[in-house]
C-alpha atoms as a PDB file:
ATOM      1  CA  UNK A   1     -13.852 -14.605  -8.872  1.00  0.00           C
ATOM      2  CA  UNK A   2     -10.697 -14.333  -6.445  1.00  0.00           C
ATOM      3  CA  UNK A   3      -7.697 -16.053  -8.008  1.00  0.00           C
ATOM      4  CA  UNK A   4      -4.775 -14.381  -6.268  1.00  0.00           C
ATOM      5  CA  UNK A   5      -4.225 -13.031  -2.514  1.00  0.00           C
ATOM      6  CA  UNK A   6      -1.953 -10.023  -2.954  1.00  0.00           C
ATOM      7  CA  UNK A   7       0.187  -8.509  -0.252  1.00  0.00           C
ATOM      8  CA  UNK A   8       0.811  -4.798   0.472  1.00  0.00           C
ATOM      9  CA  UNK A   9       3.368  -3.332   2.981  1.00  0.00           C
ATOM     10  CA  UNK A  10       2.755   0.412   4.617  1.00  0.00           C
ATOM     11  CA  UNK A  11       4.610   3.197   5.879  1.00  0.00           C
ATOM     12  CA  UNK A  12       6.823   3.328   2.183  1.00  0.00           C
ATOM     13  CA  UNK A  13       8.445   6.695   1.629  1.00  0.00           C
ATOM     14  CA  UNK A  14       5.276   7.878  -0.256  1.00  0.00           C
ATOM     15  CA  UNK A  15       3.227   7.204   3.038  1.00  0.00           C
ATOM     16  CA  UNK A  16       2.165   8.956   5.980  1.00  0.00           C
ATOM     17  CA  UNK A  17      -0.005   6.217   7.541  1.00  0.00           C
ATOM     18  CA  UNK A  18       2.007   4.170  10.305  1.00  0.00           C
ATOM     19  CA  UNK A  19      -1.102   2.136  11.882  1.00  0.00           C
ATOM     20  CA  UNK A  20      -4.064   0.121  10.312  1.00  0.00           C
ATOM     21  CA  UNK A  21      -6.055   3.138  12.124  1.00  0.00           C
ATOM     22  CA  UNK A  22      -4.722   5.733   9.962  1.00  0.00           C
ATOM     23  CA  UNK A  23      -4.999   3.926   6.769  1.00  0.00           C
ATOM     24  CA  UNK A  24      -8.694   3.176   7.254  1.00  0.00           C
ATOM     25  CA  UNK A  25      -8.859   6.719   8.445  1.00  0.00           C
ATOM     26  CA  UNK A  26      -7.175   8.379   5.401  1.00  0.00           C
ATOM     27  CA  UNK A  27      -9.287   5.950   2.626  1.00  0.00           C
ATOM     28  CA  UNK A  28     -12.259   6.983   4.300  1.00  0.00           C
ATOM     29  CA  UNK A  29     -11.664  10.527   4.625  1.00  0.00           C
ATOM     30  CA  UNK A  30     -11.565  14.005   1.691  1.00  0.00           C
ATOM     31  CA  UNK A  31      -8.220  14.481   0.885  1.00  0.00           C
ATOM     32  CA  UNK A  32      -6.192  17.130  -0.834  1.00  0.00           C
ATOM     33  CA  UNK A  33      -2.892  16.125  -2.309  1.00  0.00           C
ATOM     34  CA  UNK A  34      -2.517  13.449   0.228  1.00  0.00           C
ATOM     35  CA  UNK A  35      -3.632  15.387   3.122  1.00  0.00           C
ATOM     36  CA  UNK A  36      -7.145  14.881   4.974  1.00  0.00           C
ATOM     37  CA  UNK A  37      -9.346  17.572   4.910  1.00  0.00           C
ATOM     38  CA  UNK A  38     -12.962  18.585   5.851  1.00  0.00           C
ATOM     39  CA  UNK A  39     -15.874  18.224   3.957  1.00  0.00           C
ATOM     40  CA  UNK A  40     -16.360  21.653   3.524  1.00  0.00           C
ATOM     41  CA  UNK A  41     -12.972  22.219   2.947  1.00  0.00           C
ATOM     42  CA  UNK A  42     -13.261  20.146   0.265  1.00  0.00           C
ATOM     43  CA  UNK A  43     -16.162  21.850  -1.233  1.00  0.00           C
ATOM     44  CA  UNK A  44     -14.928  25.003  -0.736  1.00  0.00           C
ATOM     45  CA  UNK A  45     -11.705  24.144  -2.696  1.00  0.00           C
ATOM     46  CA  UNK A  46     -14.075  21.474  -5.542  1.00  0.00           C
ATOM     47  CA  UNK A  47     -15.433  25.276  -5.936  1.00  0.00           C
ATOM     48  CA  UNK A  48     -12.223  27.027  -6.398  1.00  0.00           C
ATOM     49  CA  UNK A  49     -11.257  24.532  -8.928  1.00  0.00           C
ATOM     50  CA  UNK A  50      -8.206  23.325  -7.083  1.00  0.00           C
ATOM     51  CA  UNK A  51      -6.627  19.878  -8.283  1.00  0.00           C
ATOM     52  CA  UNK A  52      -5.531  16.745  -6.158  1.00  0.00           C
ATOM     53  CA  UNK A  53      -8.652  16.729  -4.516  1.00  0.00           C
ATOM     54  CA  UNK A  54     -10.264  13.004  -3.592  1.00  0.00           C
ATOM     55  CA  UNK A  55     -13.380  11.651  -2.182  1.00  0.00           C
ATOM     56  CA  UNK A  56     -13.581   9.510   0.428  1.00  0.00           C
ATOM     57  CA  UNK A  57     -13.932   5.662  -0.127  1.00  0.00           C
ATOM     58  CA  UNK A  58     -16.683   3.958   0.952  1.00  0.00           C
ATOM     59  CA  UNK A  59     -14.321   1.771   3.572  1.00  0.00           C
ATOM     60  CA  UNK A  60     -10.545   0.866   3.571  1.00  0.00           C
ATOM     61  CA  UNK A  61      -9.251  -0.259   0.487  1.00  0.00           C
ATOM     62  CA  UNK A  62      -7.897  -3.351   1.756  1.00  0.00           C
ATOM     63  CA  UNK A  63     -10.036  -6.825   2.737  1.00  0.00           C
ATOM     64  CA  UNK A  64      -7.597  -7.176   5.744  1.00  0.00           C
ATOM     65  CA  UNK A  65      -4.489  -5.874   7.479  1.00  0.00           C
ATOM     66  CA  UNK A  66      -1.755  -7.625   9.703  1.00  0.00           C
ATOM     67  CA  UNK A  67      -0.365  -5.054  12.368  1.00  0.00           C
ATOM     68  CA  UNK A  68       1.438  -5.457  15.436  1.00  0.00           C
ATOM     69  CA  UNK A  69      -0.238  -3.361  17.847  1.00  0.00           C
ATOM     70  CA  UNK A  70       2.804  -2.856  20.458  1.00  0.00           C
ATOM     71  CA  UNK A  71       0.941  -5.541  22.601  1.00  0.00           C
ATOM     72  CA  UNK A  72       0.898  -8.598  20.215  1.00  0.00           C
ATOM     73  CA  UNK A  73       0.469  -8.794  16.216  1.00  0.00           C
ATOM     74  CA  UNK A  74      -3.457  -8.662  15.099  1.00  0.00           C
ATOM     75  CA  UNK A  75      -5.531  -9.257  11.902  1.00  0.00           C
ATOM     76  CA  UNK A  76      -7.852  -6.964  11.053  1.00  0.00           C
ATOM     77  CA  UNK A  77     -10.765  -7.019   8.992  1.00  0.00           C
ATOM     78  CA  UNK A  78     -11.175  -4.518   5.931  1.00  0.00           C
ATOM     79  CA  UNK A  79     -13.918  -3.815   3.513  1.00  0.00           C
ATOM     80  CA  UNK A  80     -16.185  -6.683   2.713  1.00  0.00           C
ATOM     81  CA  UNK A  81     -14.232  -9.924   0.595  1.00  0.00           C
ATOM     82  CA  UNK A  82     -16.841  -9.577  -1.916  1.00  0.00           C
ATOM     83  CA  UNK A  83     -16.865  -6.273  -3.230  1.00  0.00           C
ATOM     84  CA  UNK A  84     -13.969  -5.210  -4.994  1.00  0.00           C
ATOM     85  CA  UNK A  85     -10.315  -3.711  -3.523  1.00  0.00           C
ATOM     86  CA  UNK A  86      -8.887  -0.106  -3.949  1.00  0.00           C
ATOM     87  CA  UNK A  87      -5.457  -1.521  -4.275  1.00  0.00           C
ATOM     88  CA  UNK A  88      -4.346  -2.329  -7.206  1.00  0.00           C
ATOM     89  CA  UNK A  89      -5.943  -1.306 -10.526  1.00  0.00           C
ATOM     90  CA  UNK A  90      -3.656  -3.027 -13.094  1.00  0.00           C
ATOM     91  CA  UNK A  91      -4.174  -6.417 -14.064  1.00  0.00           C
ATOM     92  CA  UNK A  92      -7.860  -5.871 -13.419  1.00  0.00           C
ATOM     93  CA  UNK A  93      -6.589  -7.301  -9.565  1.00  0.00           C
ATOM     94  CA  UNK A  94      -8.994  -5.284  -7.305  1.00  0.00           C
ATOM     95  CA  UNK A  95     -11.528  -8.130  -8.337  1.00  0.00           C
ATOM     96  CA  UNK A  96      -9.438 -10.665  -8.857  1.00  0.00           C
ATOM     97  CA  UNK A  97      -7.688 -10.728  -5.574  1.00  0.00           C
ATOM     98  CA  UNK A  98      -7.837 -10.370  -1.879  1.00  0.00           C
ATOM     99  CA  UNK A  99      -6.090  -7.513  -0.393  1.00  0.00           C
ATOM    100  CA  UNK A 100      -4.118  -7.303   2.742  1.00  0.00           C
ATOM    101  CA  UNK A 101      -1.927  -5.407   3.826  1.00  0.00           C
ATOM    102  CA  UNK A 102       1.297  -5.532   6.502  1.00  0.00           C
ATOM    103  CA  UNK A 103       1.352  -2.697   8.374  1.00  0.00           C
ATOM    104  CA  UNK A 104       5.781  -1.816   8.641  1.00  0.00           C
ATOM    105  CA  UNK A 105       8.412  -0.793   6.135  1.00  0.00           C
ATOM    106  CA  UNK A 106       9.491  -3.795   4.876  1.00  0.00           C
ATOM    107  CA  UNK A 107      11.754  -2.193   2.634  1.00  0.00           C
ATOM    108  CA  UNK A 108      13.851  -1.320   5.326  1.00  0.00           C
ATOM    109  CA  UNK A 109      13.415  -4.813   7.654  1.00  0.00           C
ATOM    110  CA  UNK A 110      12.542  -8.080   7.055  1.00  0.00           C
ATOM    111  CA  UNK A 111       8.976  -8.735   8.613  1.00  0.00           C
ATOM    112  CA  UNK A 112       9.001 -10.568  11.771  1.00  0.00           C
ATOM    113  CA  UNK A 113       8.090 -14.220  12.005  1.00  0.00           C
ATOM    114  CA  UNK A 114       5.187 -13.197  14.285  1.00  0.00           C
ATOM    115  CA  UNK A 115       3.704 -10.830  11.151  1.00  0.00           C
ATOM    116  CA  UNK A 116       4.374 -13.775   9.173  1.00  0.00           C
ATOM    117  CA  UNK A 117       2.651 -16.462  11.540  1.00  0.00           C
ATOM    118  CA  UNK A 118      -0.419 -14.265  11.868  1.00  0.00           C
ATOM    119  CA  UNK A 119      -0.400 -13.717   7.989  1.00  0.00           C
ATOM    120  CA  UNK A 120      -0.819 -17.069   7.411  1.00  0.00           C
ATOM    121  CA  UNK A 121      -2.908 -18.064  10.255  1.00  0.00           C
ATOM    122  CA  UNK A 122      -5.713 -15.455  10.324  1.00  0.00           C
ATOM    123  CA  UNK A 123      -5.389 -14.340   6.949  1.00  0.00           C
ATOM    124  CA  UNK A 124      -4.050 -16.552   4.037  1.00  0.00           C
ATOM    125  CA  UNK A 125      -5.110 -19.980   5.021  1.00  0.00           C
ATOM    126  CA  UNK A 126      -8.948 -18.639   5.556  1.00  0.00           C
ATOM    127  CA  UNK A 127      -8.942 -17.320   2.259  1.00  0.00           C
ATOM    128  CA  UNK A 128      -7.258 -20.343   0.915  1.00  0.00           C
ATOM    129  CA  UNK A 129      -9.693 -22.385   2.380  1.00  0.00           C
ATOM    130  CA  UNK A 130     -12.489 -20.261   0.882  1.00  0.00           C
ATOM    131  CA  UNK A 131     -11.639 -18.984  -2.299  1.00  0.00           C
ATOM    132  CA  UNK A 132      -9.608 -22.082  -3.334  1.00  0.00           C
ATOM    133  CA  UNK A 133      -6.164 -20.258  -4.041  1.00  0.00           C
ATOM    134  CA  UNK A 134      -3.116 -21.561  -3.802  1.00  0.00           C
ATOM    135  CA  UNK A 135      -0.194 -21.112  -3.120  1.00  0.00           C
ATOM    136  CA  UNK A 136       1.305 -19.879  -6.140  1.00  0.00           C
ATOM    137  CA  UNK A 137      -1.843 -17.584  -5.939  1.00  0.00           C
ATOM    138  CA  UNK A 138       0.209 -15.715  -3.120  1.00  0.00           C
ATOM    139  CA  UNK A 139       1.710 -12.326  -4.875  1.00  0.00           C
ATOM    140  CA  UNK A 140       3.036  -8.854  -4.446  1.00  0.00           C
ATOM    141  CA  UNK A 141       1.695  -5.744  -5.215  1.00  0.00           C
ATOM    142  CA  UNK A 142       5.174  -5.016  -7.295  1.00  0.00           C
ATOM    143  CA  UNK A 143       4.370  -7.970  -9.210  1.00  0.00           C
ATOM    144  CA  UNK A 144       1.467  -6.304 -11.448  1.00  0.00           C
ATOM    145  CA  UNK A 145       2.437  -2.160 -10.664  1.00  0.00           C
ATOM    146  CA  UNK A 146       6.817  -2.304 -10.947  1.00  0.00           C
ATOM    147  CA  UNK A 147       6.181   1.427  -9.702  1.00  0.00           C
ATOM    148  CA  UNK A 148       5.671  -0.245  -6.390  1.00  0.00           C
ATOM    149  CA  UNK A 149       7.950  -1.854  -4.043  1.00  0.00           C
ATOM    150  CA  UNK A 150       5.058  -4.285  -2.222  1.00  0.00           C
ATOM    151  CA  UNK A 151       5.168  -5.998   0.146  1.00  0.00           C
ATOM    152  CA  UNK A 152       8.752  -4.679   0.379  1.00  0.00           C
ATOM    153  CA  UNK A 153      12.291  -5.686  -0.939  1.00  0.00           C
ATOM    154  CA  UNK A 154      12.982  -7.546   2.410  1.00  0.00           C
ATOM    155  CA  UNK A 155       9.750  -9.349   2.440  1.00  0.00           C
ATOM    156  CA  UNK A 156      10.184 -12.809   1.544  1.00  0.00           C
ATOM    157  CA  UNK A 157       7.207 -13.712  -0.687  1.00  0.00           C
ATOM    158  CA  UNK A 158       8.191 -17.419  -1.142  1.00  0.00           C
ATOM    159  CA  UNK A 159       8.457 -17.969   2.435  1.00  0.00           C
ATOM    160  CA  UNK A 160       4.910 -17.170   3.044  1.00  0.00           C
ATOM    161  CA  UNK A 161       4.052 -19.686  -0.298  1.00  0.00           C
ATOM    162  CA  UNK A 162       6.073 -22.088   1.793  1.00  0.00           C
ATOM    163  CA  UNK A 163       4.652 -22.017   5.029  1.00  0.00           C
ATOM    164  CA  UNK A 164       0.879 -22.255   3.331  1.00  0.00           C
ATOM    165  CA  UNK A 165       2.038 -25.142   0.949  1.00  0.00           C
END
């Protein structure tokens, strides 16, 4: 049952992905150590016995994304709401909650009100309106892993909790 709609930012200093794109490509392709390889790269190293290597995900790990494409700023769907997330293992909150995530560094800048409008609008207030979560059901990543920083120091978690309330 979905109790909580947690919020992810992208492009942190651990990242390489910029674009909604590349994060559906990466989750969905072999990596080693972060990087995407081939499947027979992969084998050939799985054979070697080399470490850091990963399969790739059946879809995105996210149930959505918020992006702003250059043109306007766009939702985006993400693996299906009722299977579980690759997100956030602690706090058992890949099947508790709904995934999105903001595509920007919003460590660095605050998101824009446009991310924020299309947050709520395509994104939140469906879910809401689905899953019956409210919103004090709205939380960050950083809230159950402190070893993260999501959705970013500069995003403002309460005004997104406001503008659903």
């Amino acid at each position: 049952m979905r109790t909580r709609i947690m919020l992810h930012h992208s492009f942190t200093k651990d990242s390489k992905t910029v674009s909604w794109d590349d994060i559906t490509r990466f989750h969905t392709s072999y990596r080693h150590n972060g990087d995407i390889i081939t499947a027979q790269e992969y084998a050939d190293m799985k054979a070697l016995g080399y470490a850091g290597l990963e399969k790739p995900w059946a879809d995105v790990g996210y149930h959505a994304g918020v992006e702003d494409t250059g043109d306007s700023v766009e939702a985006f769907l993400g693996r299906d709401w009722l299977k579980d997330a690759a997100a956030c293992p602690q706090g058992n909150m890949n099947s508790r909650a709904l995934h999105v995530c903001i595509i920007g560094n919003y460590d660095l800048v605050a998101p824009s009100d446009e991310h924020l409008r299309v947050l709520v609008k395509r994104v939140i207030q469906p879910w809401q309106r689905l899953f019956g979560i409210d919103a004090d059901g709205i939380v960050g990543h950083r809230d159950y892993n402190p070893a993260k920083s999501c959705p970013g120091a500069l995003f403002d978690i309460d005004k997104v909790r406001r503008m659903v309330a």
